[in-house]
Protein backbone atom coordinates (compact mmCIF):
# COMPACT_ATOMS: atom_id res chain seq x y z
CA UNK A 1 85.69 -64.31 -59.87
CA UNK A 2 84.08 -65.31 -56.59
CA UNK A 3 83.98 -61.99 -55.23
CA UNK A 4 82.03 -61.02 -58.83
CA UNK A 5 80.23 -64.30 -57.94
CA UNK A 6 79.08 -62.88 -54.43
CA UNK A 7 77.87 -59.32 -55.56
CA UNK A 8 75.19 -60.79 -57.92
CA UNK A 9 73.78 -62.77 -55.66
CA UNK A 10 73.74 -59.94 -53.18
CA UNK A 11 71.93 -57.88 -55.87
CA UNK A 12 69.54 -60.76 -56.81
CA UNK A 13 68.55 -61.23 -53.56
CA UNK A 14 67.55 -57.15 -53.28
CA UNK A 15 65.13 -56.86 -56.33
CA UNK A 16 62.26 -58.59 -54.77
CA UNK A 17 61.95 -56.19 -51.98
CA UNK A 18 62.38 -53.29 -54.37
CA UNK A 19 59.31 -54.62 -56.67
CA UNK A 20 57.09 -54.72 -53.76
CA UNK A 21 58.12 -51.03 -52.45
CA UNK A 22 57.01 -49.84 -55.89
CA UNK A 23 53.58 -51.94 -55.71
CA UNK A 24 52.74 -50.95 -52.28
CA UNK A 25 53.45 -46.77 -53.24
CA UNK A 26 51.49 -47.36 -56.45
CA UNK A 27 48.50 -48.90 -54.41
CA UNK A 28 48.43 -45.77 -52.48
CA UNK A 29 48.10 -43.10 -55.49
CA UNK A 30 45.30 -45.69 -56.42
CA UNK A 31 43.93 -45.36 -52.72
CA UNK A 32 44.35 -41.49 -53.12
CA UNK A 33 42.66 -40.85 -56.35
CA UNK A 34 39.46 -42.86 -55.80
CA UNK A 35 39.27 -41.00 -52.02
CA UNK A 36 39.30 -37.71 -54.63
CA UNK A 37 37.38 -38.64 -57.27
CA UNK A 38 34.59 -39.56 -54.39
CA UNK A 39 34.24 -36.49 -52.54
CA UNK A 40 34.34 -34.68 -55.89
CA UNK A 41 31.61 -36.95 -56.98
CA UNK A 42 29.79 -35.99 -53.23
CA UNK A 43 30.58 -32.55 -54.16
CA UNK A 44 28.81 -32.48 -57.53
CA UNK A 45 25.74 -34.22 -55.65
CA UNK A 46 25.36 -32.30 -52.87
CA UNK A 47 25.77 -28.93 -55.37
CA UNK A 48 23.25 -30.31 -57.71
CA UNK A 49 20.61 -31.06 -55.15
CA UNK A 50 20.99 -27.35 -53.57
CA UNK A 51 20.57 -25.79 -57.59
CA UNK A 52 17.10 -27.89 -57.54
CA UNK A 53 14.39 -25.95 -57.77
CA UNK A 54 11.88 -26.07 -54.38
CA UNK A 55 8.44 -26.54 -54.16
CA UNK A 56 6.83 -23.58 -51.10
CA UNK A 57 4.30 -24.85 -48.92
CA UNK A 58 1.58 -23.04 -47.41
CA UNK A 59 -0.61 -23.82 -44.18
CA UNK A 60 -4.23 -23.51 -45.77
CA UNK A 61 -7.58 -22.95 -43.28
CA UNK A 62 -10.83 -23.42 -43.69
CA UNK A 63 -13.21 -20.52 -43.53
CA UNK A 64 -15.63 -20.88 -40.48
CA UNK A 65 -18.04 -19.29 -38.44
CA UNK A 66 -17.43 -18.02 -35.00
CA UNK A 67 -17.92 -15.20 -32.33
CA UNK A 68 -15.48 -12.51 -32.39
CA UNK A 69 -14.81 -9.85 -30.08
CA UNK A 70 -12.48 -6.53 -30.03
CA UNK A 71 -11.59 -5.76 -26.25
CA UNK A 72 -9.21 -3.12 -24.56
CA UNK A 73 -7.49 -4.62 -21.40
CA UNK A 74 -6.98 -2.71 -18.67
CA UNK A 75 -4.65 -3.07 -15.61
CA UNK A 76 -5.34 -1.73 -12.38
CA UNK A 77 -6.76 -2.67 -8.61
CA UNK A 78 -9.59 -3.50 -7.03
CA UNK A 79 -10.61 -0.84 -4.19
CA UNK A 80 -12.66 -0.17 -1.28
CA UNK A 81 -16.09 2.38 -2.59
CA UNK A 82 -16.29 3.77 0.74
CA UNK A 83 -12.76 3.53 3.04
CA UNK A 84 -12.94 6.15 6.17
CA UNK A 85 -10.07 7.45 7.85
CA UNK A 86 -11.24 7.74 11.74
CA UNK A 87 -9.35 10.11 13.49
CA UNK A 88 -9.63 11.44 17.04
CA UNK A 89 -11.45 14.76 18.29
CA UNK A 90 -9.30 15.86 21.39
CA UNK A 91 -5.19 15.16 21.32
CA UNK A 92 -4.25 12.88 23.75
CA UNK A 93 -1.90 9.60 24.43
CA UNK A 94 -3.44 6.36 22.97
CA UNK A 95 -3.97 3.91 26.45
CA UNK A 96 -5.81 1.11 24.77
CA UNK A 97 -6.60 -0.27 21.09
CA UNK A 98 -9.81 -2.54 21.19
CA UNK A 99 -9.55 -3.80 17.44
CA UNK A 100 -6.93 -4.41 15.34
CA UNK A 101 -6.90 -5.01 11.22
CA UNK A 102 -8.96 -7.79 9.73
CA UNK A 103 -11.65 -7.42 12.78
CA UNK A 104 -15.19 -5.85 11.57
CA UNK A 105 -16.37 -3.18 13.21
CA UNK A 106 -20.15 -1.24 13.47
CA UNK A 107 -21.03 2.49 13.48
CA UNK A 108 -20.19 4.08 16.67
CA UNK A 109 -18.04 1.25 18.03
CA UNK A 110 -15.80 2.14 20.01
CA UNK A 111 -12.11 1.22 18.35
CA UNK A 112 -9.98 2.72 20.48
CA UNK A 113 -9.16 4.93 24.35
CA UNK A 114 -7.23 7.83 24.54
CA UNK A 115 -5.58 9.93 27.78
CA UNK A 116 -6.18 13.59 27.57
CA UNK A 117 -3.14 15.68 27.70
CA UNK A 118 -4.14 19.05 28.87
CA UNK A 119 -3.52 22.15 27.66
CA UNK A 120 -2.04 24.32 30.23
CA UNK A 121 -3.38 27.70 29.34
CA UNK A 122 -6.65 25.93 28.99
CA UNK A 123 -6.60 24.37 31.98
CA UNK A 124 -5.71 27.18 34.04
CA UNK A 125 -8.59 28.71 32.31
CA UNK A 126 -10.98 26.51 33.52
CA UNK A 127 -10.02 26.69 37.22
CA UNK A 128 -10.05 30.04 37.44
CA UNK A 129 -13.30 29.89 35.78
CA UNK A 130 -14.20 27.43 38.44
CA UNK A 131 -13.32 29.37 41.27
CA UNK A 132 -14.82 32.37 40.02
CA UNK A 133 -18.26 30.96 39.39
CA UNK A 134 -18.38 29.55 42.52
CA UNK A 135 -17.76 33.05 44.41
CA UNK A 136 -20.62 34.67 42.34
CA UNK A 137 -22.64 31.46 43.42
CA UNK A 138 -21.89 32.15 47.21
CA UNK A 139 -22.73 35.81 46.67
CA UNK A 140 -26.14 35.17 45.06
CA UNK A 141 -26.92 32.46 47.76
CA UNK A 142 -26.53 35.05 50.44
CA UNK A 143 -28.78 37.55 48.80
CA UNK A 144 -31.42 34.82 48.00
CA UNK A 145 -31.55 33.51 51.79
CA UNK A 146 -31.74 37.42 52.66
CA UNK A 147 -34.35 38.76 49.97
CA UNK A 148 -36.47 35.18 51.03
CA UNK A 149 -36.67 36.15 54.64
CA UNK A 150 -38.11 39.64 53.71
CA UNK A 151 -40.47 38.12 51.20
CA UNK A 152 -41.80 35.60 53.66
CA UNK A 153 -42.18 38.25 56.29
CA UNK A 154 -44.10 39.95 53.77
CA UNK A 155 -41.54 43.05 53.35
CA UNK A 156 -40.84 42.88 49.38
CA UNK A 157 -42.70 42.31 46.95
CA UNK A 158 -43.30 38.45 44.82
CA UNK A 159 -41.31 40.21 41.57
CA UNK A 160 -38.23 41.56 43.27
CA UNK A 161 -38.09 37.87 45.16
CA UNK A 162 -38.40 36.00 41.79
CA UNK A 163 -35.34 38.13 40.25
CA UNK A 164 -33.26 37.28 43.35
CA UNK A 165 -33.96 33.61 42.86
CA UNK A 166 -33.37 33.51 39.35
CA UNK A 167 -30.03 35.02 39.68
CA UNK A 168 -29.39 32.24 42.48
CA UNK A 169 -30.18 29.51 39.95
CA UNK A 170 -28.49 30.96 37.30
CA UNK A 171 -25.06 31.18 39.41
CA UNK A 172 -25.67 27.62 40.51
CA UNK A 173 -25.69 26.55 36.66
CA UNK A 174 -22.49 28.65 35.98
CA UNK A 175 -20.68 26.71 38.36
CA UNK A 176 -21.50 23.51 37.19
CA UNK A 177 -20.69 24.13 33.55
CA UNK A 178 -17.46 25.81 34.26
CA UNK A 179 -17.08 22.36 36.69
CA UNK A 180 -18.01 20.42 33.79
CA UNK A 181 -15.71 22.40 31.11
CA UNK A 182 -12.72 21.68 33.83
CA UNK A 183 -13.28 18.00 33.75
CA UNK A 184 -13.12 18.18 30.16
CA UNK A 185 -10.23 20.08 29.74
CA UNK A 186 -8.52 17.92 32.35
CA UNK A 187 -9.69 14.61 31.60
CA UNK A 188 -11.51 14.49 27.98
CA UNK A 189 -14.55 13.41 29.96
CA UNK A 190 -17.19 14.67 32.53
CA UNK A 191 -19.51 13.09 34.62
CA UNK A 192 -22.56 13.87 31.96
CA UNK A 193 -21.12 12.60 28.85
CA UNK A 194 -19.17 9.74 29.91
CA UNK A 195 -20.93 7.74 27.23
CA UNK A 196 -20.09 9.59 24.45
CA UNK A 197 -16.67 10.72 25.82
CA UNK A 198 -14.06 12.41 23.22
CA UNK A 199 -11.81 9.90 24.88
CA UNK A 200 -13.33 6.99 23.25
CA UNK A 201 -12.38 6.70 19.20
CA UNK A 202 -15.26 5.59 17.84
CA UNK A 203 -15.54 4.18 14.33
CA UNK A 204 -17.92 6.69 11.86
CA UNK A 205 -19.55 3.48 8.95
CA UNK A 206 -19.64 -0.38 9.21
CA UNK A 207 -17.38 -2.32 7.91
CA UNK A 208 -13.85 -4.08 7.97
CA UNK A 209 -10.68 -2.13 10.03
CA UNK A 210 -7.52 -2.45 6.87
CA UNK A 211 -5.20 -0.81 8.82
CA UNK A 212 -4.74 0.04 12.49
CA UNK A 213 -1.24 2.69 11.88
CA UNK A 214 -0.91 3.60 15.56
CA UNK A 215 0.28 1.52 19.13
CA UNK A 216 -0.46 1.86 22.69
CA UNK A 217 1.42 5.29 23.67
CA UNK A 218 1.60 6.73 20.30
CA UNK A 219 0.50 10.33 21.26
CA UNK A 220 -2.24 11.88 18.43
CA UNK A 221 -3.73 14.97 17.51
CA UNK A 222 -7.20 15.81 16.81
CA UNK A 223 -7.97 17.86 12.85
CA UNK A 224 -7.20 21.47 12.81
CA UNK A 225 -6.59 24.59 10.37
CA UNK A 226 -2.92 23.30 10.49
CA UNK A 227 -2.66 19.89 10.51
CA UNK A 228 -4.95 16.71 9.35
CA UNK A 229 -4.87 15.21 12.51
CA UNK A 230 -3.60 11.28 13.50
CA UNK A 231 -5.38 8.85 11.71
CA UNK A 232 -6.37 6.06 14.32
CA UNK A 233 -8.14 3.16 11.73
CA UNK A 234 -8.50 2.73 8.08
CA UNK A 235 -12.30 1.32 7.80
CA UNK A 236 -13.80 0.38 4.44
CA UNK A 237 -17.16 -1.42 3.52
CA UNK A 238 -15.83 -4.62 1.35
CA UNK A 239 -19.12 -5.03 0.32
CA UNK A 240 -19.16 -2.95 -2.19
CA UNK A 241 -15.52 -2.75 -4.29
CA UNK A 242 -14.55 -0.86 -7.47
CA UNK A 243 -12.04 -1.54 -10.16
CA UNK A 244 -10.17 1.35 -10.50
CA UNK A 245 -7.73 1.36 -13.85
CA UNK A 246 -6.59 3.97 -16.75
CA UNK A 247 -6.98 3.63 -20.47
CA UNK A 248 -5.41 4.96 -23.15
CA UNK A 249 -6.18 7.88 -24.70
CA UNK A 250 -6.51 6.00 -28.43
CA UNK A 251 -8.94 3.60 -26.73
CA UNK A 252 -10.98 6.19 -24.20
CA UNK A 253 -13.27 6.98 -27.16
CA UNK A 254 -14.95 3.63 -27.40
CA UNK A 255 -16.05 3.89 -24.01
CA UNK A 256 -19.33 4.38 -22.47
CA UNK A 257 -20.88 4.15 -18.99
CA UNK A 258 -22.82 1.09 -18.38
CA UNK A 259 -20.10 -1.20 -20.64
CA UNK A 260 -20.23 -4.85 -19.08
CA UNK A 261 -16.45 -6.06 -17.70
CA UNK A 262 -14.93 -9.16 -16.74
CA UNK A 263 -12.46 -8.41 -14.23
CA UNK A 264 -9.57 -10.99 -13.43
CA UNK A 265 -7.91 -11.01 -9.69
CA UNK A 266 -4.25 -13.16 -10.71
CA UNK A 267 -3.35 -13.12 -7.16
CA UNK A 268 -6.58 -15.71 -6.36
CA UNK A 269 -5.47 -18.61 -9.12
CA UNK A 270 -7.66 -15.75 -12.04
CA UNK A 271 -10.50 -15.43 -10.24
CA UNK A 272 -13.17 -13.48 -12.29
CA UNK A 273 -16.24 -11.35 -11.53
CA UNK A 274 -18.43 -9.29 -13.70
CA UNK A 275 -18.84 -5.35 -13.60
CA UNK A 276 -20.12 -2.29 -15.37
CA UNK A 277 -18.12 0.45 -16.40
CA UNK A 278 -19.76 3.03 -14.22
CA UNK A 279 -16.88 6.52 -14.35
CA UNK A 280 -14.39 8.14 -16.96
CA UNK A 281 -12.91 10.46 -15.82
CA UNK A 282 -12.77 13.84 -18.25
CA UNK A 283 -9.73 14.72 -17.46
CA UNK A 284 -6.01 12.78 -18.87
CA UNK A 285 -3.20 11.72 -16.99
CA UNK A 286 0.51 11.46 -17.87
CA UNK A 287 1.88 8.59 -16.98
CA UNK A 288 5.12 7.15 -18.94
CA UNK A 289 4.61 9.80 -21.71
CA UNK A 290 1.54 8.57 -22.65
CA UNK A 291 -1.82 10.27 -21.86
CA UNK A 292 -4.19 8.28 -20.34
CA UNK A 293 -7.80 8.36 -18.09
CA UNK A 294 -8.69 7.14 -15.29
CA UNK A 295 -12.18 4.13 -15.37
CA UNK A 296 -14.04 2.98 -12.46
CA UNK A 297 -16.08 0.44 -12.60
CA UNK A 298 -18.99 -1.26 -9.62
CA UNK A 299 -17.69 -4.97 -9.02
CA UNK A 300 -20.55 -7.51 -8.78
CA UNK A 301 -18.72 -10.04 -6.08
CA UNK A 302 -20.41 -13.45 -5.34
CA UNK A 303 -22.36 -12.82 -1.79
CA UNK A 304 -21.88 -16.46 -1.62
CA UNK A 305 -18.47 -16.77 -2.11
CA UNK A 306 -16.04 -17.74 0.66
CA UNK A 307 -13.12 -16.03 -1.16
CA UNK A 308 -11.96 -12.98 0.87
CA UNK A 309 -11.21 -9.99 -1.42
CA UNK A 310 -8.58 -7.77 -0.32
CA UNK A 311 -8.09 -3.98 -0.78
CA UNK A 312 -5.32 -3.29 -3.40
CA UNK A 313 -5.08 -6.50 -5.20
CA UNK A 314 -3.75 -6.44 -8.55
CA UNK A 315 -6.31 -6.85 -11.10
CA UNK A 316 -6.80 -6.86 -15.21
CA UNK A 317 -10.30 -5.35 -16.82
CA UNK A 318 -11.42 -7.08 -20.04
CA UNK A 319 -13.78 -4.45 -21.73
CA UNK A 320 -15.98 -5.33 -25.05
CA UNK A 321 -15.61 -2.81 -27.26
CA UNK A 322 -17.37 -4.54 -30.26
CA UNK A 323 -18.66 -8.07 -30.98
CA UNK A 324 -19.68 -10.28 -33.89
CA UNK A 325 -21.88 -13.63 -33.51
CA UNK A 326 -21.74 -16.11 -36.03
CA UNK A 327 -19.70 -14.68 -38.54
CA UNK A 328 -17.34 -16.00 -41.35
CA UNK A 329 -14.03 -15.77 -40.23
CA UNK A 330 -10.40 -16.70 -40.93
CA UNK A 331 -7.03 -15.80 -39.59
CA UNK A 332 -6.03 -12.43 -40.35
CA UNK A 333 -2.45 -13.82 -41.03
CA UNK A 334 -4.42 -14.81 -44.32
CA UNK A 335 -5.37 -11.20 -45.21
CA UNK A 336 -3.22 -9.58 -47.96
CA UNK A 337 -3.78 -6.08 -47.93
CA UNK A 338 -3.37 -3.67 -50.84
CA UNK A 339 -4.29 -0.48 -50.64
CA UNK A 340 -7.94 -0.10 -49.43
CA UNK A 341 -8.43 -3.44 -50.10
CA UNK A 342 -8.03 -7.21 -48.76
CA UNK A 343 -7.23 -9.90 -50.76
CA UNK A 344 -6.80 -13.58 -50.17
CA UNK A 345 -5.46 -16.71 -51.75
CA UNK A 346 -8.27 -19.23 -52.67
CA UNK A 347 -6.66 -23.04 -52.83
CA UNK A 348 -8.13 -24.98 -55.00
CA UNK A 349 -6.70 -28.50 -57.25
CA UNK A 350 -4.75 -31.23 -55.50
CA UNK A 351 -3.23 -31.52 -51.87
CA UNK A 352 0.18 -32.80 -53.89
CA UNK A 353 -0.12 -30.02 -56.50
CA UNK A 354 -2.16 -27.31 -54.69
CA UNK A 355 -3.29 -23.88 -57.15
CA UNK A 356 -4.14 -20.72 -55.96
CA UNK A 357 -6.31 -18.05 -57.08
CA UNK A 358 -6.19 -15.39 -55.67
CA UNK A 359 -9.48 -13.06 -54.90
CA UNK A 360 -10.60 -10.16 -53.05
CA UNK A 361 -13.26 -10.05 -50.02
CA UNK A 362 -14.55 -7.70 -48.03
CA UNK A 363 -13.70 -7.75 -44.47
CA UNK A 364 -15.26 -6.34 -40.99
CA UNK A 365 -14.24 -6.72 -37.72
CA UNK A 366 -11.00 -8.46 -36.08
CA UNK A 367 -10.13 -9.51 -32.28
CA UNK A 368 -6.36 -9.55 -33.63
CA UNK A 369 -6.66 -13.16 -34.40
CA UNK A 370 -9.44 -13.61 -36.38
CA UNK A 371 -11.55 -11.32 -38.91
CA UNK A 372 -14.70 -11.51 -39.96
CA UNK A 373 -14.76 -12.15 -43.89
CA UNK A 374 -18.35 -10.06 -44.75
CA UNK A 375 -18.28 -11.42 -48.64
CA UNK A 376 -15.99 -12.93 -51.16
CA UNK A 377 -16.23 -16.16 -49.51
CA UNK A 378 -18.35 -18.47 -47.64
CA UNK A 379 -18.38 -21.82 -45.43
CA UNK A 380 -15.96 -24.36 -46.33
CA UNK A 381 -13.69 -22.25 -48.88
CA UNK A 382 -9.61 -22.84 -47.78
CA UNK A 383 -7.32 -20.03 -48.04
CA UNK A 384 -3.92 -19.89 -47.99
CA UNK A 385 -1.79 -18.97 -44.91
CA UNK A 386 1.47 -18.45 -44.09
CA UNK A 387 5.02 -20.12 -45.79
CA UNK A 388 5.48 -23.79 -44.31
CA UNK A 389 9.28 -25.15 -44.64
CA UNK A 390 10.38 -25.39 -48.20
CA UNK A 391 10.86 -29.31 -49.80
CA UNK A 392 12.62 -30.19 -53.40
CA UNK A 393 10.31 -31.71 -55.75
């Protein structure tokens, strides 16, 4: 009896704890299920909203009036009109450079000093022309002082003395111009045309020295059948610069001579001058498998300007091919085209509940932006534009 006694009050005191593991497992399916039946719930939401229908919105603009403008651009650089290559007449060793790039130089100036190297056939040449001129002039000397001392003693006649002296003086001029041609051919210089000596380079225009290509000691050769000789200086007149660019063939046909430019220089912060399209050239050039021709066009530089321009700078041309002034315009991302023709979308009632009608207008020229709206519509009217992000009504 007592041990009956003691197992049901063991099993009494278990039940309690049993009753509260079932209510705490049974709280948790209740935890579970609302967790599901809430993200269902989200689910059905979220699914419903999507399945809503969307209202589109459009950007609208206003038609206005404005300048328009079709140009071609053109890339190219800005060049020298005039740019001399001054090379030397004799071949020689350079022994001094008087200038050097950047430095302006006058016609005739002298730019730089050479040091003849002889030719040796030449020279020998010249001596023995030297030497043999001077024997004739000792022979005709004798027979002058002997033909002179008959003449004054009355024994020959004036004529016969004349042609003796003549020949004198004509053998005294040999000498000195085979003397001279020596020099020359020794030296580069002679004692009667040491001012205007082949030795001295002298620059041929006016203008600014861009490149100097040779040093003291460089040896150079003067322009021949075979060869075109050592250039000494580049000199250029910066005065007066061209644009020099190519065009495309599908754009060459707009152009004519006398066509106004604005040209841009990037490389000084977009500086900009005018010019006039003054060359196209009739002939096309490959150049990246496209055909295309060469412009030049007369740059109109500000004389007053302190910015120095220099040759080769890269440089764009903007060229008007065709303008408008005061025109009706709107975007041409507004132009629906159909066919021939142009359409647009008219907005008319509300801002909230915008309508649009849509309507056809007649159109004229375009920059790429803009184009001009010729009739259809006028000042004021809004047109549609392009799709704005989509809302749900």
């Amino acid at each position: 009896m007592e041990i009956n006694n003691k197992e049901m009050n063991t099993n009494n005191s278990n039940r309690p704890s049993a009753i509260r593991d079932r209510e705490g497992n049974a709280f948790v399916r209740y935890l579970i299920i609302c967790v599901m039946a809430a993200l269902f719930i989200g689910i059905f939401v979220f699914l419903y909203l999507q399945s809503r229908p969307k209202a589109v919105q459009y950007a609208s603009f206003e038609v206005q009036k404005r300048d328009i403008r079709r140009t071609a651009i053109v890339t190219g650089k800005i060049e020298p009109r005039d740019e001399v290559a001054v090379k030397p007449q004799i071949s020689g060793i350079i022994t001094e450079l008087l200038k050097e790039a950047g430095q302006r130089v006058e016609a005739g100036e002298v730019i730089a000093k050479l040091k003849v190297i002889p030719d040796m056939n030449q020279l020998a040449s010249a001596e023995s022309r030297v030497r043999l001129s001077r024997i004739n002039c000792e022979q005709a000397k004798t027979d002058y002082e002997r033909q002179k001392t008959l003449f004054d003693k009355g024994l020959i006649a004036a004529n016969d003395y004349e042609k003796v002296r003549q020949a004198y003086n004509q053998a005294r001029e040999e000498v000195a111009v085979a003397q001279e041609q020596l020099e020359l051919t020794r030296d580069g210089v002679s004692a009667s045309n040491a001012n205007s000596s082949n030795t001295l380079v002298r620059s041929t225009i006016s203008g600014i020295i861009l490149d100097i290509p040779v040093k003291v000691g460089n040896s150079v050769i003067l322009t021949n059948t075979f060869n075109e000789g050592t250039t000494i200086a580049t000199v250029a007149d910066m005065n007066n610069l061209i644009f020099r660019g190519n065009v495309d063939e599908t754009e060459v046909g707009r152009l004519t001579k006398g066509m106004p430019m604005q040209i841009t220089i990037g490389a000084l912060q977009d500086l900009r001058f005018s010019a006039a399209l003054e060359y196209i050239s009739p002939k096309a050039v490959a150049n990246g498998g496209a055909n295309q021709f060469e412009i030049k066009a007369a740059v109109a530089a500000d004389a007053d300007s302190d910015v120095l321009i220099r040759s080769g700078y890269s440089a764009t041309a903007q060229i008007v091919l065709d303008e408008a002034a005061g025109v009706l315009s709107i975007p041409e991302a507004a132009i629906e085209f159909s066919g021939d023709s142009a359409f647009v979308y008219l907005v008319g009632g509300t801002e909230a509940d915008p309508v649009y009608t849509r309507k056809a207008v007649g159109i004229g020229l375009s920059d790429g932006i803009h184009i001009e709206v010729r009739k259809g519509l006028k000042a004021g009217d809004r047109v549609r534009g392009n799709q704005l992000e989509a809302s749900a009504k």
